[in-house]
C-alpha atoms as a PDB file:
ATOM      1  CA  UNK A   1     -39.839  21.861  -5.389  1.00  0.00           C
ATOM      2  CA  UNK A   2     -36.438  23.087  -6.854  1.00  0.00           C
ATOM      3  CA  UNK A   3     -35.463  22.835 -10.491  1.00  0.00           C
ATOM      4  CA  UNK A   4     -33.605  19.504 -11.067  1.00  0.00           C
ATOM      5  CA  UNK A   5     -29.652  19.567 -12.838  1.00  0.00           C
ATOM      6  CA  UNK A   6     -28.579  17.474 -15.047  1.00  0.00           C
ATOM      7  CA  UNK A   7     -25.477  16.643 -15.031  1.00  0.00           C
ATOM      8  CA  UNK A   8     -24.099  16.970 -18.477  1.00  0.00           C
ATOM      9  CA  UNK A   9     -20.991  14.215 -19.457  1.00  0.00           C
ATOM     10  CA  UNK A  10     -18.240  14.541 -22.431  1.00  0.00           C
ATOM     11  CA  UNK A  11     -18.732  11.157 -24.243  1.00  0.00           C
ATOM     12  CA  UNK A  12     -15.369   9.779 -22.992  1.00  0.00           C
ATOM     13  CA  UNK A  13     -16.471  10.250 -19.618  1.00  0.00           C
ATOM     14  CA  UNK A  14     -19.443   8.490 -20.321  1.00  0.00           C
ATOM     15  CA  UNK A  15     -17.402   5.720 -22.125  1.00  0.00           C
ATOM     16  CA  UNK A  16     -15.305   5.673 -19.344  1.00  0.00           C
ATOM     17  CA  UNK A  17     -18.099   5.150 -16.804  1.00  0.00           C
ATOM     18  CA  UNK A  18     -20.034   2.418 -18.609  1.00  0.00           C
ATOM     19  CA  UNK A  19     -16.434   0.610 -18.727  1.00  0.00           C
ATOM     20  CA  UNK A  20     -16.587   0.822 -14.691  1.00  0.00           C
ATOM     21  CA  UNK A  21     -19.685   0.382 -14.379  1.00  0.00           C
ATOM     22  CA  UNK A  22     -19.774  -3.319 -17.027  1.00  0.00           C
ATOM     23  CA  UNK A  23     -16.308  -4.355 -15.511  1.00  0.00           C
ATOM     24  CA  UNK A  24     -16.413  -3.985 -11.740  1.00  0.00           C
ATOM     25  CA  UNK A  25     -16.153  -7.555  -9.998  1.00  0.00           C
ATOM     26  CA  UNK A  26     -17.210  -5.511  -6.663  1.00  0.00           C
ATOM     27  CA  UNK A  27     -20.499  -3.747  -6.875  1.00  0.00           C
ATOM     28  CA  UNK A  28     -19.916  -2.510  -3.398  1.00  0.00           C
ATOM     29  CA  UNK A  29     -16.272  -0.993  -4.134  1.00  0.00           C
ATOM     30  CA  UNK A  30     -16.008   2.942  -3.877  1.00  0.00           C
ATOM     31  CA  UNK A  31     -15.355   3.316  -7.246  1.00  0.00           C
ATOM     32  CA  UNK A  32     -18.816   1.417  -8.661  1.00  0.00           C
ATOM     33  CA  UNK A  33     -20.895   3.170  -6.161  1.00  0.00           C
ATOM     34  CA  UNK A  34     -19.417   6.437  -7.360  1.00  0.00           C
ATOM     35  CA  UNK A  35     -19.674   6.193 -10.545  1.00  0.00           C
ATOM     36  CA  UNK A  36     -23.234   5.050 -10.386  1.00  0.00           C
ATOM     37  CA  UNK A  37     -23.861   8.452  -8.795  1.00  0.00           C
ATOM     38  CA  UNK A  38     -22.638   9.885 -11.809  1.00  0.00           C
ATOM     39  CA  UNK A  39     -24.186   7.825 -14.262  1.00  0.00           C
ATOM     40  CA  UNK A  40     -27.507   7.840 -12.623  1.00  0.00           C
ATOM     41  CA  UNK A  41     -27.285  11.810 -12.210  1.00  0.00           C
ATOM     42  CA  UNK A  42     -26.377  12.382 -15.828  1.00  0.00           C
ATOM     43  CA  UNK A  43     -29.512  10.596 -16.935  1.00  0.00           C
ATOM     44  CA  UNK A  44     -31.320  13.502 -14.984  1.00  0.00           C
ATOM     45  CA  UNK A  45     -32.386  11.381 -11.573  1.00  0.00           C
ATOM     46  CA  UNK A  46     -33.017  13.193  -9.011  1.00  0.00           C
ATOM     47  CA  UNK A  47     -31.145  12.619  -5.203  1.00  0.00           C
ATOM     48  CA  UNK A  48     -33.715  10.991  -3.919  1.00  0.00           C
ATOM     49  CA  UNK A  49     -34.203   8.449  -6.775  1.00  0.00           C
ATOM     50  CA  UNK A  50     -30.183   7.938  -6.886  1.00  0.00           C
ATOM     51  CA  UNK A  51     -30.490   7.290  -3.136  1.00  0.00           C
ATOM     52  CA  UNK A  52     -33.147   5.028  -3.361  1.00  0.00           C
ATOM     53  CA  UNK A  53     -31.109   3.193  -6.227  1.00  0.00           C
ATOM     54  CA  UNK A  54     -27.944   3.318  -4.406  1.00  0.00           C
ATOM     55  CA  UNK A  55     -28.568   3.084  -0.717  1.00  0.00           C
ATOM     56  CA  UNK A  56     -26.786   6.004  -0.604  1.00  0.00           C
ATOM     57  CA  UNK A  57     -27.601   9.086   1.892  1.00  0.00           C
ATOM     58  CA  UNK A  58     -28.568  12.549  -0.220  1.00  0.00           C
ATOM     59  CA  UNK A  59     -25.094  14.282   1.648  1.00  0.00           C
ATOM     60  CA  UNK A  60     -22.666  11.178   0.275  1.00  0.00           C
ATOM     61  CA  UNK A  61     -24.339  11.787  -2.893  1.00  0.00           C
ATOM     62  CA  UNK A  62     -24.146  15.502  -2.950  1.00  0.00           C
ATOM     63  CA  UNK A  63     -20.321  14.774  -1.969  1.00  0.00           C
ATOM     64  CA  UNK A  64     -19.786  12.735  -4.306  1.00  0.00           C
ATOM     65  CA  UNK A  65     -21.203  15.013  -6.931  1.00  0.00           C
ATOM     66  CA  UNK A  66     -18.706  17.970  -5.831  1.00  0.00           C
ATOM     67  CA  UNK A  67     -15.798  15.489  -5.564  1.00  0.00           C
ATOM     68  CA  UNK A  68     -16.865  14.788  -9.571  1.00  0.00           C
ATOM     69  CA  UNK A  69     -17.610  18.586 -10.646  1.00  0.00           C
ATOM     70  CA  UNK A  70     -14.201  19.539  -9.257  1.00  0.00           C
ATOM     71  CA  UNK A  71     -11.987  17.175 -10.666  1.00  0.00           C
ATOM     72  CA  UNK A  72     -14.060  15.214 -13.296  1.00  0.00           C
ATOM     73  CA  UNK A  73     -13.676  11.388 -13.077  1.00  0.00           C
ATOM     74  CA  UNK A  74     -10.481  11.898 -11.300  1.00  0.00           C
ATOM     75  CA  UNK A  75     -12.482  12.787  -8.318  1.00  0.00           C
ATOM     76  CA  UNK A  76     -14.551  10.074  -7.835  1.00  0.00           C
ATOM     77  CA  UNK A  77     -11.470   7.774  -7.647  1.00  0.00           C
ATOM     78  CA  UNK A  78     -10.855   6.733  -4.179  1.00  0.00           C
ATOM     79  CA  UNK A  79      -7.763   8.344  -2.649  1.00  0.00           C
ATOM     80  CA  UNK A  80      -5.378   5.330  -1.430  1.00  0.00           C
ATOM     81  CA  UNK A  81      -4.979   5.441   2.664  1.00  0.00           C
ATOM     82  CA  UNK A  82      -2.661   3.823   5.338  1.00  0.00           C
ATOM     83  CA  UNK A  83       0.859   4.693   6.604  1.00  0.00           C
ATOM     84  CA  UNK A  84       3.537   5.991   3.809  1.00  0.00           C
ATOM     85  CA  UNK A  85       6.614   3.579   3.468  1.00  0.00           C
ATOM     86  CA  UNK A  86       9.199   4.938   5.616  1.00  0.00           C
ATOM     87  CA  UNK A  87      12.038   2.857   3.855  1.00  0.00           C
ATOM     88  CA  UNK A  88      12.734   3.722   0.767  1.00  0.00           C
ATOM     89  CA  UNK A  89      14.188   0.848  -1.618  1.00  0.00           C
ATOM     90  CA  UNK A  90      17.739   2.103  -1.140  1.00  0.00           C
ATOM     91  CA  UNK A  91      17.612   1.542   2.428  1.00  0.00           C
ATOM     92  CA  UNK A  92      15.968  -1.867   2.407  1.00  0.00           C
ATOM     93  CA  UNK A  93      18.663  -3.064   0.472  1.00  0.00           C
ATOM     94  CA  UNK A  94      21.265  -1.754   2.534  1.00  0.00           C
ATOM     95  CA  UNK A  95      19.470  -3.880   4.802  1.00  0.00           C
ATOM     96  CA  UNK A  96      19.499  -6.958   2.836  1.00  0.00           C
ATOM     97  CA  UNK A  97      23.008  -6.137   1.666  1.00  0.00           C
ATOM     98  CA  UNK A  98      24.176  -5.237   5.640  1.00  0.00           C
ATOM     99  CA  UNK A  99      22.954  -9.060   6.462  1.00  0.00           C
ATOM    100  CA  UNK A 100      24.597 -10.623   3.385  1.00  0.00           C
ATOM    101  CA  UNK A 101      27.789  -9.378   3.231  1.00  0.00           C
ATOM    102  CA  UNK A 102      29.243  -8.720   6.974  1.00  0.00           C
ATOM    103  CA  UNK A 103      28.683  -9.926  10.369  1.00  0.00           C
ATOM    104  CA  UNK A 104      27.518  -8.362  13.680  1.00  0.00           C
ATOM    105  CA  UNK A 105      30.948  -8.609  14.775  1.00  0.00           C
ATOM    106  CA  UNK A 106      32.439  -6.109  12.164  1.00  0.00           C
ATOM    107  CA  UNK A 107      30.357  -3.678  13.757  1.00  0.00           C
ATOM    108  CA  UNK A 108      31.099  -3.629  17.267  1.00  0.00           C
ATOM    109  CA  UNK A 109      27.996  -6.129  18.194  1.00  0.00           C
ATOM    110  CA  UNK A 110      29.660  -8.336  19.551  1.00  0.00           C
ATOM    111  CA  UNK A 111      27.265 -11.820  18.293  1.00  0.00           C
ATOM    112  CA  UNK A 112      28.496 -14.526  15.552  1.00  0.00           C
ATOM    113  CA  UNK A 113      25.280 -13.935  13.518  1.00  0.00           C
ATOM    114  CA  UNK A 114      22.565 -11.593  12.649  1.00  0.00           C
ATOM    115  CA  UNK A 115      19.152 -11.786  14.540  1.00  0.00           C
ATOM    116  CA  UNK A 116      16.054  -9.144  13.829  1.00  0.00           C
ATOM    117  CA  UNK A 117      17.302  -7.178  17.411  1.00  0.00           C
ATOM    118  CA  UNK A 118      21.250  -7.018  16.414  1.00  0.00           C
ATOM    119  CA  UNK A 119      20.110  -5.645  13.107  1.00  0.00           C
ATOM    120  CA  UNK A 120      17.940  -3.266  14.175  1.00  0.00           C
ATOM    121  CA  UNK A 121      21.417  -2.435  16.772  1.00  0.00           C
ATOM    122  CA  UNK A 122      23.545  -1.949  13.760  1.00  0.00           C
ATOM    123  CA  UNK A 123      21.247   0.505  11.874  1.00  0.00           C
ATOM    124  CA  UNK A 124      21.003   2.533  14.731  1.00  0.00           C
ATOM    125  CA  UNK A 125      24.701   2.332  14.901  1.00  0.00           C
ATOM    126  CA  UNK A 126      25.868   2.800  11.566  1.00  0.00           C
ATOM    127  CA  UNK A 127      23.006   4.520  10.061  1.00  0.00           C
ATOM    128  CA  UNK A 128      21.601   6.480  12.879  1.00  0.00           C
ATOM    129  CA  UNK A 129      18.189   5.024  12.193  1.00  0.00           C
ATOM    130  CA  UNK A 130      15.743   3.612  14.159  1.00  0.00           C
ATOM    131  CA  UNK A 131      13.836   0.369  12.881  1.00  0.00           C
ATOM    132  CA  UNK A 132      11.525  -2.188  14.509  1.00  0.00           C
ATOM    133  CA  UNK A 133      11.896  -5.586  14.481  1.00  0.00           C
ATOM    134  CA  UNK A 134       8.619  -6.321  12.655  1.00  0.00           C
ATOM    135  CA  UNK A 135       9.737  -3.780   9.930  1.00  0.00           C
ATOM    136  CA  UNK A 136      13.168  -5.695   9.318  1.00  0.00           C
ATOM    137  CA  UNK A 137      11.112  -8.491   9.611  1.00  0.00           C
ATOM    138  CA  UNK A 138       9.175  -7.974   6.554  1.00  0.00           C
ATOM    139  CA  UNK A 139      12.044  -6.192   4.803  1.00  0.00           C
ATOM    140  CA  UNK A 140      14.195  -9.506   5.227  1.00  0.00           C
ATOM    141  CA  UNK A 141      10.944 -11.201   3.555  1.00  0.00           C
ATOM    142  CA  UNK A 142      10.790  -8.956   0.983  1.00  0.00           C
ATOM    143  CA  UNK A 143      14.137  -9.575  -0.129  1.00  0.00           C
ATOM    144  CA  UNK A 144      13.862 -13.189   0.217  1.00  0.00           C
ATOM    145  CA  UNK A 145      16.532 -13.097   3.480  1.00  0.00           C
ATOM    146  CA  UNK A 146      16.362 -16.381   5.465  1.00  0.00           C
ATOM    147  CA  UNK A 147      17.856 -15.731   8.599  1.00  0.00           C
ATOM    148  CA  UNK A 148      17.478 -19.141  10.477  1.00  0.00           C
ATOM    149  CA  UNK A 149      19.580 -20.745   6.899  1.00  0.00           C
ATOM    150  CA  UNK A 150      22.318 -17.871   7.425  1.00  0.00           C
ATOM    151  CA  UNK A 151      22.604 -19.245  10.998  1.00  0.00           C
ATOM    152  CA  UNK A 152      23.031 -22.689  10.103  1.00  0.00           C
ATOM    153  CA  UNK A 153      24.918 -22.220   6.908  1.00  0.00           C
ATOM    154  CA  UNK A 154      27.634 -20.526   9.765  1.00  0.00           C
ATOM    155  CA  UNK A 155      27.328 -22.719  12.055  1.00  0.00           C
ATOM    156  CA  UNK A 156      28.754 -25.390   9.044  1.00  0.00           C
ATOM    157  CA  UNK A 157      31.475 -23.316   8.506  1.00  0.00           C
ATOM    158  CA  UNK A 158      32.665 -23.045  12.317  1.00  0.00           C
ATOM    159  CA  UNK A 159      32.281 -26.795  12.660  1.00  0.00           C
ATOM    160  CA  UNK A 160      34.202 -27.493   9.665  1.00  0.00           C
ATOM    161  CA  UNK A 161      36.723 -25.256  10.421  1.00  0.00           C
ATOM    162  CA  UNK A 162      36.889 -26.702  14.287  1.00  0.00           C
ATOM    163  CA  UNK A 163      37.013 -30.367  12.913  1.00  0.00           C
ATOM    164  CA  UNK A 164      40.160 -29.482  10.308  1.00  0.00           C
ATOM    165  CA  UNK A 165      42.083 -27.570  13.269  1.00  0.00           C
END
């Protein structure tokens, strides 16, 4: 049988760890389970007794150890995942700004109001940038864009201007 390690903490990361460890609303997150590991290890447990505490497999909690020994409590911190924005905030307003201020017509599109597909038309157009329709979508949202009440709110306007001609 090999010699066990203890894993030796500075008392803020042990201050640090109880505070996860007393405040965590999900016992199950990443972050708890990790820092269990931790804990459990610098109390001198064994793998197999943090595994059987856990429910954690010997190699997640050997990984989990290396994550920790190579960047402290840093490492144990789950890395955040998913697709990058593509649009930065600059270019959703010029979005938001594009639909406020001008209409499809000043571009060449030739429509009396903006829908998702003649926006995503004029970006490509004036910005040489391709966007889908679920992206302007939730861009519009974002900015709190209505474009059904832009529609009506122009269709007003013609009919007042066709009933004073």
């Amino acid at each position: 049988m090999g010699k066990r390690r203890t894993l030796q903490l500075k008392q803020d990361e042990m201050d640090e760890l109880l505070k996860i460890l007393k405040e965590s609303p999900n016992k199950n997150s990443q972050l708890y389970r990790r820092s269990k590991v931790i804990f459990l290890k610098a109390e001198g447990k064994s793998l197999r007794e943090i595994a059987n505490e856990t429910g954690l497999t010997k190699q997640a909690i050997s990984h989990i150890l290396k994550l920790f020994e190579k960047d402290g409590l840093n490492g144990i911190i789950p890395k955040k995942r998913g697709k990058k924005e593509k649009f930065s905030e600059e270019d959703k307003q010029k979005i938001v700004n594009l639909v406020n201020q001008f209409s499809p017509s000043e571009f060449g599109i030739p429509k009396r109001y903006w829908t998702l597909r003649t926006i995503a038309r004029a970006m490509k157009k004036i910005y040489n940038v391709k966007i889908s329709i679920n992206s302007i979508r939730k861009i519009l949202n974002e900015g709190n864009v209505d474009l059904k009440k832009m529609r009506d709110k122009f269709k007003k306007i013609k009919l007042i201007d066709y009933l004073k001609s």
